[in-house]
C-alpha atoms as a PDB file:
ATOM      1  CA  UNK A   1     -40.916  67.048  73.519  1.00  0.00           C
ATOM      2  CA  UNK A   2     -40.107  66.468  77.213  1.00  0.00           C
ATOM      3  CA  UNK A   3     -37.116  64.529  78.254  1.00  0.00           C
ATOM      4  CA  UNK A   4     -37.247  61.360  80.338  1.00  0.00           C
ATOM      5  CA  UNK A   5     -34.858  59.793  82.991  1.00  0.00           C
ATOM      6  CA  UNK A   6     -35.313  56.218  83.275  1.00  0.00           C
ATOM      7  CA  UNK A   7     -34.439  53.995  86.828  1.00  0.00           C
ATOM      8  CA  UNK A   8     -33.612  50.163  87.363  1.00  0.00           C
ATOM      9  CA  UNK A   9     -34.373  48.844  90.353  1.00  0.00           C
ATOM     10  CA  UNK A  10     -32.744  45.820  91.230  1.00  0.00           C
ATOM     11  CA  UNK A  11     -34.289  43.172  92.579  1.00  0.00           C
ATOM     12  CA  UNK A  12     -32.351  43.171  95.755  1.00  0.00           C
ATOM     13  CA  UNK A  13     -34.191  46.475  96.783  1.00  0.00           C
ATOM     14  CA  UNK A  14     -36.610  48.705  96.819  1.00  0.00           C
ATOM     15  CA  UNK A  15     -37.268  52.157  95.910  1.00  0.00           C
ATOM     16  CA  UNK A  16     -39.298  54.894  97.938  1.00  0.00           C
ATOM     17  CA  UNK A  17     -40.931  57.445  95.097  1.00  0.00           C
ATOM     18  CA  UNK A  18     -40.752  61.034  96.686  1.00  0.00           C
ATOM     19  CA  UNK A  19     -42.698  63.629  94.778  1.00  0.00           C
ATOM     20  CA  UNK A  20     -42.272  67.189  95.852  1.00  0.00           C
ATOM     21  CA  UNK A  21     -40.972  65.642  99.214  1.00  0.00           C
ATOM     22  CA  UNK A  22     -43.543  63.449  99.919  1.00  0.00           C
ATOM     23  CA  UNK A  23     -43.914  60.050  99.485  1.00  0.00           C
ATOM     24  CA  UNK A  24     -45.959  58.679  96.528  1.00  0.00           C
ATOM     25  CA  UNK A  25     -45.262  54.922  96.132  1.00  0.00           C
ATOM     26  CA  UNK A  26     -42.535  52.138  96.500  1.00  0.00           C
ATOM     27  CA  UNK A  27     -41.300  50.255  93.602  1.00  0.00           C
ATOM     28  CA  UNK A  28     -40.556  46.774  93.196  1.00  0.00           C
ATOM     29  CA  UNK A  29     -38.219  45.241  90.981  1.00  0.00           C
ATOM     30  CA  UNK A  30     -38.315  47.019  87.393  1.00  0.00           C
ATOM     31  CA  UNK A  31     -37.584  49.648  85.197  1.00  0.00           C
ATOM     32  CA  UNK A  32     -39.074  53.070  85.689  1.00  0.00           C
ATOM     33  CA  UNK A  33     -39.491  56.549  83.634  1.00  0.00           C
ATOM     34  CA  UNK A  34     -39.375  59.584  85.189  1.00  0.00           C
ATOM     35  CA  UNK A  35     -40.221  62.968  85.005  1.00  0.00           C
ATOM     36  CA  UNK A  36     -36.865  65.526  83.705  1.00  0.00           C
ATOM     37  CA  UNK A  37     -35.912  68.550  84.928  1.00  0.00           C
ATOM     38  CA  UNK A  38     -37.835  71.170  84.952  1.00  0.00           C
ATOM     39  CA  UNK A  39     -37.583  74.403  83.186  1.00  0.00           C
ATOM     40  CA  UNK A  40     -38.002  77.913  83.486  1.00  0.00           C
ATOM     41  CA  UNK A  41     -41.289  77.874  81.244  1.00  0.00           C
ATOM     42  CA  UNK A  42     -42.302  74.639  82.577  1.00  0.00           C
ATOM     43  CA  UNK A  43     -42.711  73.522  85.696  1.00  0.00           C
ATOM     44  CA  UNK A  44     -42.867  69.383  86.033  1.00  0.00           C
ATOM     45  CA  UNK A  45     -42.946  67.699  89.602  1.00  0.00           C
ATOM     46  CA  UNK A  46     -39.652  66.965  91.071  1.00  0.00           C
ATOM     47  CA  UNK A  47     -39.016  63.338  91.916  1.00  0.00           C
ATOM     48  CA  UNK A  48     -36.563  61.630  93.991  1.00  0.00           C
ATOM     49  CA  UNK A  49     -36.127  57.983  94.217  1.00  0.00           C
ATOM     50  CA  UNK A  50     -34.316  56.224  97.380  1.00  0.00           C
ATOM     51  CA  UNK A  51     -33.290  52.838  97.345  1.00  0.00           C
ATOM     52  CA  UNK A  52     -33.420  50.623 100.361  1.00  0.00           C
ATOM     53  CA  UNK A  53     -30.935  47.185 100.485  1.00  0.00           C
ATOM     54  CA  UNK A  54     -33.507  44.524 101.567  1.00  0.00           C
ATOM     55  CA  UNK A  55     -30.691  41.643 101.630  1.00  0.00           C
ATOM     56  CA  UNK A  56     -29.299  39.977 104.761  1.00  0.00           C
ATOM     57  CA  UNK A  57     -26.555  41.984 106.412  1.00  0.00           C
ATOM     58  CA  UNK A  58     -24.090  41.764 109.027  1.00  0.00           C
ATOM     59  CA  UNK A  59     -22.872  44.344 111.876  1.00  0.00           C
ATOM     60  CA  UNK A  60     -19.767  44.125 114.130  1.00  0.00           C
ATOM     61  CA  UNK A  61     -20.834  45.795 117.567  1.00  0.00           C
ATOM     62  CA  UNK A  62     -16.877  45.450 118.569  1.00  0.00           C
ATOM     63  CA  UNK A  63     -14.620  46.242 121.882  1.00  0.00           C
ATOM     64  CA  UNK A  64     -17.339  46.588 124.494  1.00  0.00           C
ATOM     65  CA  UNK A  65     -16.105  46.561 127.763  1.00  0.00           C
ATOM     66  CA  UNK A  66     -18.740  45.723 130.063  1.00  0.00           C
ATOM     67  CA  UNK A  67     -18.624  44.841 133.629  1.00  0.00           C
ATOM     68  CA  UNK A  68     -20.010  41.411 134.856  1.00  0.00           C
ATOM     69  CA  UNK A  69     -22.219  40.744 137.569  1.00  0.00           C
ATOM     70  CA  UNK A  70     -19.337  39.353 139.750  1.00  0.00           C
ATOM     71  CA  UNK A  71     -17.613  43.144 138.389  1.00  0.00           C
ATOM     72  CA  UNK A  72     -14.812  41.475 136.042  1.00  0.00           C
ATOM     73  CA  UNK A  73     -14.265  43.716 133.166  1.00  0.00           C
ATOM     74  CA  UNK A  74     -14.571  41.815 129.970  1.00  0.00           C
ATOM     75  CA  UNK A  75     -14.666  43.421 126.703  1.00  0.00           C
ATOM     76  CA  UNK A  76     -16.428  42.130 124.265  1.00  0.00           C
ATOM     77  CA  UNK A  77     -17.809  41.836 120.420  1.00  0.00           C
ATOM     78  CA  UNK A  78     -20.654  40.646 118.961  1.00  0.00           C
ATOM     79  CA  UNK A  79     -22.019  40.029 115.288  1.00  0.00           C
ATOM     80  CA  UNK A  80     -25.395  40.712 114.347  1.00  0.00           C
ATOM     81  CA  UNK A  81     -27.498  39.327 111.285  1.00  0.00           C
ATOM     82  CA  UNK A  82     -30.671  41.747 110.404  1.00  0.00           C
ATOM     83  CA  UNK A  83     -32.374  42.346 106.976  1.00  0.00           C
ATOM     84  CA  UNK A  84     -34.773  45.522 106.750  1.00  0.00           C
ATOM     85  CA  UNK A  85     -38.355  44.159 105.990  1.00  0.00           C
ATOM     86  CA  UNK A  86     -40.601  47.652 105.787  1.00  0.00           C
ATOM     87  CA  UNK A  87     -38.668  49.658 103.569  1.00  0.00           C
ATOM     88  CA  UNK A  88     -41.053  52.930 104.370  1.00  0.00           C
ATOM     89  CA  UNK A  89     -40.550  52.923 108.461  1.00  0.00           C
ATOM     90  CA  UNK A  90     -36.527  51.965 107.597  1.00  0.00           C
ATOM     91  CA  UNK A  91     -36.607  55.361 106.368  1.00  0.00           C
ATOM     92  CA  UNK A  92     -38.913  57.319 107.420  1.00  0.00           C
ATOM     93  CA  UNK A  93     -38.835  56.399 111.666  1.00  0.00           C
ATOM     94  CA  UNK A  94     -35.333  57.203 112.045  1.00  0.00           C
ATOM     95  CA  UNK A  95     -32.296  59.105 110.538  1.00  0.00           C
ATOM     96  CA  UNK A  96     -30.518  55.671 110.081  1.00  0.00           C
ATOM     97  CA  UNK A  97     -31.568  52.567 110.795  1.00  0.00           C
ATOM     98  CA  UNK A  98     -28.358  50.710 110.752  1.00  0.00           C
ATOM     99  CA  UNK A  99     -26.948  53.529 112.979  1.00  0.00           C
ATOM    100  CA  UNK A 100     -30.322  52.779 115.006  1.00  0.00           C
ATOM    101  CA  UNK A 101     -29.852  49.000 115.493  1.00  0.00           C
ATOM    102  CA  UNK A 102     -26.356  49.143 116.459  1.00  0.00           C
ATOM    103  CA  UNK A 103     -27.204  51.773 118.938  1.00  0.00           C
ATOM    104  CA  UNK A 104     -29.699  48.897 120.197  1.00  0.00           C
ATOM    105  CA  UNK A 105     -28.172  46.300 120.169  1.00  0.00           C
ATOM    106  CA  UNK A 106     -25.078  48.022 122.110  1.00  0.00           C
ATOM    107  CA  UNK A 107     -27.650  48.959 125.092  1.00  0.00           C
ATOM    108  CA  UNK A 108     -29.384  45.644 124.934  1.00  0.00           C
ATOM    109  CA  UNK A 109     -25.645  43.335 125.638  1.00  0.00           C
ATOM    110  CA  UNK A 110     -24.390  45.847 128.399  1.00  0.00           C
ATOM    111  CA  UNK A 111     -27.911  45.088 129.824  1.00  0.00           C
ATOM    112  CA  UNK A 112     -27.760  41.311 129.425  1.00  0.00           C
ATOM    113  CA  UNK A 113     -24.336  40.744 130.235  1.00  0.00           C
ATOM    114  CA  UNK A 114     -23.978  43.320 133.104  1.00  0.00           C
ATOM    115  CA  UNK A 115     -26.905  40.271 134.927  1.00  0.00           C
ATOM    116  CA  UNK A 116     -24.785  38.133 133.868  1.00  0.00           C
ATOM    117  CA  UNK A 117     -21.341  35.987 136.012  1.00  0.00           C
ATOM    118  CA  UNK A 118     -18.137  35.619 134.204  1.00  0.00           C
ATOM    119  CA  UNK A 119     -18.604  31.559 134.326  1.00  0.00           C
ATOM    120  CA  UNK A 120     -22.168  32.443 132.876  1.00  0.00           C
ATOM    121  CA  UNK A 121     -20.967  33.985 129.777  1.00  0.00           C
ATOM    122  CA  UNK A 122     -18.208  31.323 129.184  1.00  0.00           C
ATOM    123  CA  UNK A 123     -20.728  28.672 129.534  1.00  0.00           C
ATOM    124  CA  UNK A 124     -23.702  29.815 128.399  1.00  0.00           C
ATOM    125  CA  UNK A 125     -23.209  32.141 125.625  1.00  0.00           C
ATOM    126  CA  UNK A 126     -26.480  31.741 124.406  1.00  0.00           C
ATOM    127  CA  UNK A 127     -28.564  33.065 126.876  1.00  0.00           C
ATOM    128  CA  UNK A 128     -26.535  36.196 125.209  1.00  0.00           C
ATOM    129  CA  UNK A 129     -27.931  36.085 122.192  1.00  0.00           C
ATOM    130  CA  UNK A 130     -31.523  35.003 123.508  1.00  0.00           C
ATOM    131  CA  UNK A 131     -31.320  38.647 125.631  1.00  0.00           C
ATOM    132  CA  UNK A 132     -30.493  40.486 122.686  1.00  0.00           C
ATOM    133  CA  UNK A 133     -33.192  38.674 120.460  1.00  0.00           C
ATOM    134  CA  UNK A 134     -36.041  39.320 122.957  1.00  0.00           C
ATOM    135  CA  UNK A 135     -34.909  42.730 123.918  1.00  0.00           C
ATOM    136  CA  UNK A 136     -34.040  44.269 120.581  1.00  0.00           C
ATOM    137  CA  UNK A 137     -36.881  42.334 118.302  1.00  0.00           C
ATOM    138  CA  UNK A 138     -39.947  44.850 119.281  1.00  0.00           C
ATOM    139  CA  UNK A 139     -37.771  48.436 119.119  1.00  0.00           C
ATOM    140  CA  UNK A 140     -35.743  46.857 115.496  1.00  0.00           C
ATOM    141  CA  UNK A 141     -39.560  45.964 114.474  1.00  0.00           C
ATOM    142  CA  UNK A 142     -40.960  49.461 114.613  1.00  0.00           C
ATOM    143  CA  UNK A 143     -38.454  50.950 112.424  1.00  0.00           C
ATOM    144  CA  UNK A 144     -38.685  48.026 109.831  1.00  0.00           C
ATOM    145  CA  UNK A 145     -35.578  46.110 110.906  1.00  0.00           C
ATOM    146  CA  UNK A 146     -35.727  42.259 111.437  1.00  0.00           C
ATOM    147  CA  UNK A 147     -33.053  40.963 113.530  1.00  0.00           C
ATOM    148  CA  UNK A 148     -31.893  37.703 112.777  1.00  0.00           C
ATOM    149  CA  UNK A 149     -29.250  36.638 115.386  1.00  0.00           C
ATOM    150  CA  UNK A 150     -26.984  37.984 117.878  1.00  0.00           C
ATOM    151  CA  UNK A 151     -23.831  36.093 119.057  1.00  0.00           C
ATOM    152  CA  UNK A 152     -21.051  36.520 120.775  1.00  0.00           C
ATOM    153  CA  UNK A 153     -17.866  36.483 118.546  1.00  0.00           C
ATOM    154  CA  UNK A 154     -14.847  37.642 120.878  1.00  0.00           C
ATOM    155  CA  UNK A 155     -14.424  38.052 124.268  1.00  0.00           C
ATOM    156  CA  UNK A 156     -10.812  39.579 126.022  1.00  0.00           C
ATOM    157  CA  UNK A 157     -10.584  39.592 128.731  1.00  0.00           C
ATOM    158  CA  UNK A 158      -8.050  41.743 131.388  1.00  0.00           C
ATOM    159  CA  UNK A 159      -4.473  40.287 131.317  1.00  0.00           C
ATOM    160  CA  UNK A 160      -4.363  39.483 134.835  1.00  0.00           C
ATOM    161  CA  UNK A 161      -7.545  37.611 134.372  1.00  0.00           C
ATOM    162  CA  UNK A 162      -6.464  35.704 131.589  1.00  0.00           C
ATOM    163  CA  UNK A 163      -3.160  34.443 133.502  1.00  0.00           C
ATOM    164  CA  UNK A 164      -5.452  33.025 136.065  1.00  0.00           C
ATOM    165  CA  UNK A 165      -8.000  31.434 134.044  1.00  0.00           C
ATOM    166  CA  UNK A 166      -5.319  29.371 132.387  1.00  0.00           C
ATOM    167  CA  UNK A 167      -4.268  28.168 135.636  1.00  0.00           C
ATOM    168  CA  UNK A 168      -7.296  27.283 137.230  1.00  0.00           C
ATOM    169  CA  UNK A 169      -8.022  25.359 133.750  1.00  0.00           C
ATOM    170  CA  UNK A 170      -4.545  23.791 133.826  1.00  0.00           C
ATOM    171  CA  UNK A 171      -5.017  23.093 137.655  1.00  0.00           C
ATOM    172  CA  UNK A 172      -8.883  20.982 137.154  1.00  0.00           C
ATOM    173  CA  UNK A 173      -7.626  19.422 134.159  1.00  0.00           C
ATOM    174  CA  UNK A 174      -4.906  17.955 137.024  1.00  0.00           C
ATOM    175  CA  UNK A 175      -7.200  17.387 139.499  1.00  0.00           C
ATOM    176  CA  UNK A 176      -9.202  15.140 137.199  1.00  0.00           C
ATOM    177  CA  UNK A 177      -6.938  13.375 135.919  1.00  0.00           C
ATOM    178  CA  UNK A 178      -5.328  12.565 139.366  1.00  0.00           C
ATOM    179  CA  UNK A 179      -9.117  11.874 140.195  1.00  0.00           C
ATOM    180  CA  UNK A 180      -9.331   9.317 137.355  1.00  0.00           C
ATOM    181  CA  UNK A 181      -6.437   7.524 138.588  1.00  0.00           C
ATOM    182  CA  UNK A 182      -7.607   7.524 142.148  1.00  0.00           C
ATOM    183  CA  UNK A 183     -10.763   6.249 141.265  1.00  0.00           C
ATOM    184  CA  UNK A 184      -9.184   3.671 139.194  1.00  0.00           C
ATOM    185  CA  UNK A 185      -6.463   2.557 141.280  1.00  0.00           C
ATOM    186  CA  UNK A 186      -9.344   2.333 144.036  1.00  0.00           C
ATOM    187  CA  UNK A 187     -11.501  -0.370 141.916  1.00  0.00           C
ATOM    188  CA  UNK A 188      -8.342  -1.974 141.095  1.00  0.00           C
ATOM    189  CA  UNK A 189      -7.622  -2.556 144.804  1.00  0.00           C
ATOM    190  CA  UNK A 190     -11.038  -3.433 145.544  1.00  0.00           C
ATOM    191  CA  UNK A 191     -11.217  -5.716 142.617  1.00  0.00           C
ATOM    192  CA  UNK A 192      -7.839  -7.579 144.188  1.00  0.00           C
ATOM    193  CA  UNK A 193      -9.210  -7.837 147.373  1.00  0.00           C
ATOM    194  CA  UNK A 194     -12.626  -9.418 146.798  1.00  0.00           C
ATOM    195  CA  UNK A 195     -10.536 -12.035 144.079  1.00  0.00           C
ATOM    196  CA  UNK A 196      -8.309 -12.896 147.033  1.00  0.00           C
ATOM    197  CA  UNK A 197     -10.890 -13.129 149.190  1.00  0.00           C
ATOM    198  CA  UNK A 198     -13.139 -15.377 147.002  1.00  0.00           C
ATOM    199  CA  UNK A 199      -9.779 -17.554 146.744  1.00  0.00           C
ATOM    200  CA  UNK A 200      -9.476 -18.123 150.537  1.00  0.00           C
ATOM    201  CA  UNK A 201     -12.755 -18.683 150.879  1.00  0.00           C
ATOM    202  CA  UNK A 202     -12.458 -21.552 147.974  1.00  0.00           C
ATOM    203  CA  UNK A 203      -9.109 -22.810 149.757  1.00  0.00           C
ATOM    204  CA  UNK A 204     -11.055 -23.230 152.901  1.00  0.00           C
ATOM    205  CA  UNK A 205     -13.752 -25.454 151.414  1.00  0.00           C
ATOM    206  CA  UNK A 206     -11.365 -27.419 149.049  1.00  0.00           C
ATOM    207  CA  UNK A 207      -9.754 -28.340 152.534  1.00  0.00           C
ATOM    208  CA  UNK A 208     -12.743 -29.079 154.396  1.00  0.00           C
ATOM    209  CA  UNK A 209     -13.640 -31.474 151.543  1.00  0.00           C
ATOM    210  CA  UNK A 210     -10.390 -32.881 151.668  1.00  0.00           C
ATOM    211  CA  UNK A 211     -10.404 -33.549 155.446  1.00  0.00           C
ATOM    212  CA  UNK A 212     -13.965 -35.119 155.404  1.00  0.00           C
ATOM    213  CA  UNK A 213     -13.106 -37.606 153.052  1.00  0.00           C
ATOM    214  CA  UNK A 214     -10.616 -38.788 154.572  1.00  0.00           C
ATOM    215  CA  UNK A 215     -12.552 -38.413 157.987  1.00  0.00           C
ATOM    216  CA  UNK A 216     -16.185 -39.459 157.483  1.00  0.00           C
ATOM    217  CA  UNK A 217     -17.084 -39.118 161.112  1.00  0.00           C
ATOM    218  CA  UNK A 218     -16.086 -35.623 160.921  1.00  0.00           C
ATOM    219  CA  UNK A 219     -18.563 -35.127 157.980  1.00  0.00           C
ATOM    220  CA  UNK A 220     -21.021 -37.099 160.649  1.00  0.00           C
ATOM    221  CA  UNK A 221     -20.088 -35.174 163.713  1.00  0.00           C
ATOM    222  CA  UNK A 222     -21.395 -31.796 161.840  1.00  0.00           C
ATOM    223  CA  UNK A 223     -24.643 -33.982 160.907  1.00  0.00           C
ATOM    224  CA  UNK A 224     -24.943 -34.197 164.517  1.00  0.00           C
ATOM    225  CA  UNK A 225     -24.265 -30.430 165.092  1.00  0.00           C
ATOM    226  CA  UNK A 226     -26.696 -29.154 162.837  1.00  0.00           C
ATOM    227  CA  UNK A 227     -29.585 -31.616 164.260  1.00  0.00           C
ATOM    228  CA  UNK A 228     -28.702 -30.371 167.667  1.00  0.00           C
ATOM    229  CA  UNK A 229     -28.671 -26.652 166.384  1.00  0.00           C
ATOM    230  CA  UNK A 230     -32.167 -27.346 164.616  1.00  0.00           C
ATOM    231  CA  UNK A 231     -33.851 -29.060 167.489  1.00  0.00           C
ATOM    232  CA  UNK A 232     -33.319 -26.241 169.661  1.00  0.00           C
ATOM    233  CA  UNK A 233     -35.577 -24.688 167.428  1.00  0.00           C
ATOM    234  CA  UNK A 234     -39.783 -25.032 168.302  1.00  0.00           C
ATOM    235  CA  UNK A 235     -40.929 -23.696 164.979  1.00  0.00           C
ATOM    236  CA  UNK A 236     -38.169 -25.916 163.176  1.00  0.00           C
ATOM    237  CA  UNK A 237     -39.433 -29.369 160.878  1.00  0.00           C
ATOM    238  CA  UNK A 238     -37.490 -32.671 160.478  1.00  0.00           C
ATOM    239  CA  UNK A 239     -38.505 -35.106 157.857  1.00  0.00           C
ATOM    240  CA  UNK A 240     -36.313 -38.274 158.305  1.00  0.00           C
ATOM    241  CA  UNK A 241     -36.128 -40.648 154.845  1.00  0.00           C
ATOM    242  CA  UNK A 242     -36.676 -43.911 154.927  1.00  0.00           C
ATOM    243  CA  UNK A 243     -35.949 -47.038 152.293  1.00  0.00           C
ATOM    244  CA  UNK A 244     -39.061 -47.334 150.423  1.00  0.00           C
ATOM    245  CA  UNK A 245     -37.893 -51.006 149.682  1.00  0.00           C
ATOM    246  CA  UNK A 246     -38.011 -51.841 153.726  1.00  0.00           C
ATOM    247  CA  UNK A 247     -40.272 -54.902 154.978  1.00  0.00           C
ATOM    248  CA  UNK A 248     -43.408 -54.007 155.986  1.00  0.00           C
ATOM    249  CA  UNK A 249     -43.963 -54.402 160.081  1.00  0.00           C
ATOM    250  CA  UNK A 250     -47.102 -56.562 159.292  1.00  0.00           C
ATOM    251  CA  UNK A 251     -45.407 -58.647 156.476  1.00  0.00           C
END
């Protein structure tokens, strides 16, 4: 009677049968039998079994001081998300692919943020993770790594550096607040003016009024200057009303 050894293989992973050193299947989910040891009258195959973690993972690629395009050194950590989704090239293509992809992903954000301006990363930090994406996706893919997302989760940056960004961010928020009040201040004042201007204007003709009803030959005498103004013009029409109620010449 030969003995057994029996496996359970969760079904978070997957196993990778090696007979004799070479590779004879991968197992799902399950429960598996195999083979005992061998003895010295009987010689049975000898089986390994390796089990690969196919779940979502995270990776820290942390302090990586890189300098920017505008040569500020910045140093800087990112998270990655992958999940392995070939189980035979995650082992077999390389010693370790977690070793592998952080080796990648390392190269890939010196390369991407080395192109990159110090107001680019702070602004834009996901034209980061786009680089990484696009640059790491086809090298993770051949050894049977999917990678999921790449972000930026710290950035440090030199002492000195740091001193002067808070000014310059203490200085614009400042200079737009002073701008705001400027701007308002300016409407205000413009605002003012054209309400006192409107109100001479308004003065003017409530005096007018006032003078040509008390004066009706001054409200006549302006009549008589407009006529004069209009009949120095050729292209210029006057219709003169009269009493529809009038005698008739012929009557």
């Amino acid at each position: 009677m030969t003995s057994k050894r029996e496996l359970i293989i969760k079904g978070t992973h997957r196993g990778l049968r090696y007979t004799d050193g070479r590779l004879t299947d991968v197992l799902e989910a399950g429960r598996y039998r195999l083979p005992g040891r061998s003895w010295a009258w009987l010689r049975r195959p000898m089986v390994e079994v390796v089990l690969v973690d196919m779940r979502e993972r995270e990776q820290t690629i942390k302090g990586q001081e890189i300098l920017t395009a505008d040569k500020v050194a910045v140093r800087v950590s990112i998270l990655t998300q992958f999940r392995v989704v070939d189980p035979v090239a995650a082992i077999e293509r390389v010693a370790g692919y977690d070793d592998r992809l952080y080796s990648d992903v390392q190269l890939a954000a010196r390369r991407s943020l080395a192109s990159m301006t110090l107001e680019e990363i702070l602004t834009n930090r996901n034209q980061l993770s786009e680089d990484i994406l696009r640059d790491v996706h086809g090298a993770a893919a051949g050894y049977g790594v999917e990678i999921l997302r790449a972000d930026v989760k710290d950035i440090v940056f030199p002492g000195n550096l740091q001193d002067i960004m808070n000014r310059v961010l203490a200085a614009e928020r400042l200079s737009e607040a002073q701008l705001v009040e400027a701007r308002t201040k300016s409407e205000k004042e413009t605002l003012e003016a054209h309400s006192r201007a409107e109100a001479d204007a308004l003065q003017r003709r409530a005096a007018g009024a006032e003078a040509y009803g008390q004066h009706p030959a001054l409200l006549r005498l302006r009549e008589l200057e407009a006529l004069t103004a209009l009949g120095g013009n050729a292209e210029a029409r006057i219709y003169i009303g009269f009493d529809k109620h009038m005698p008739s010449p012929n009557r």
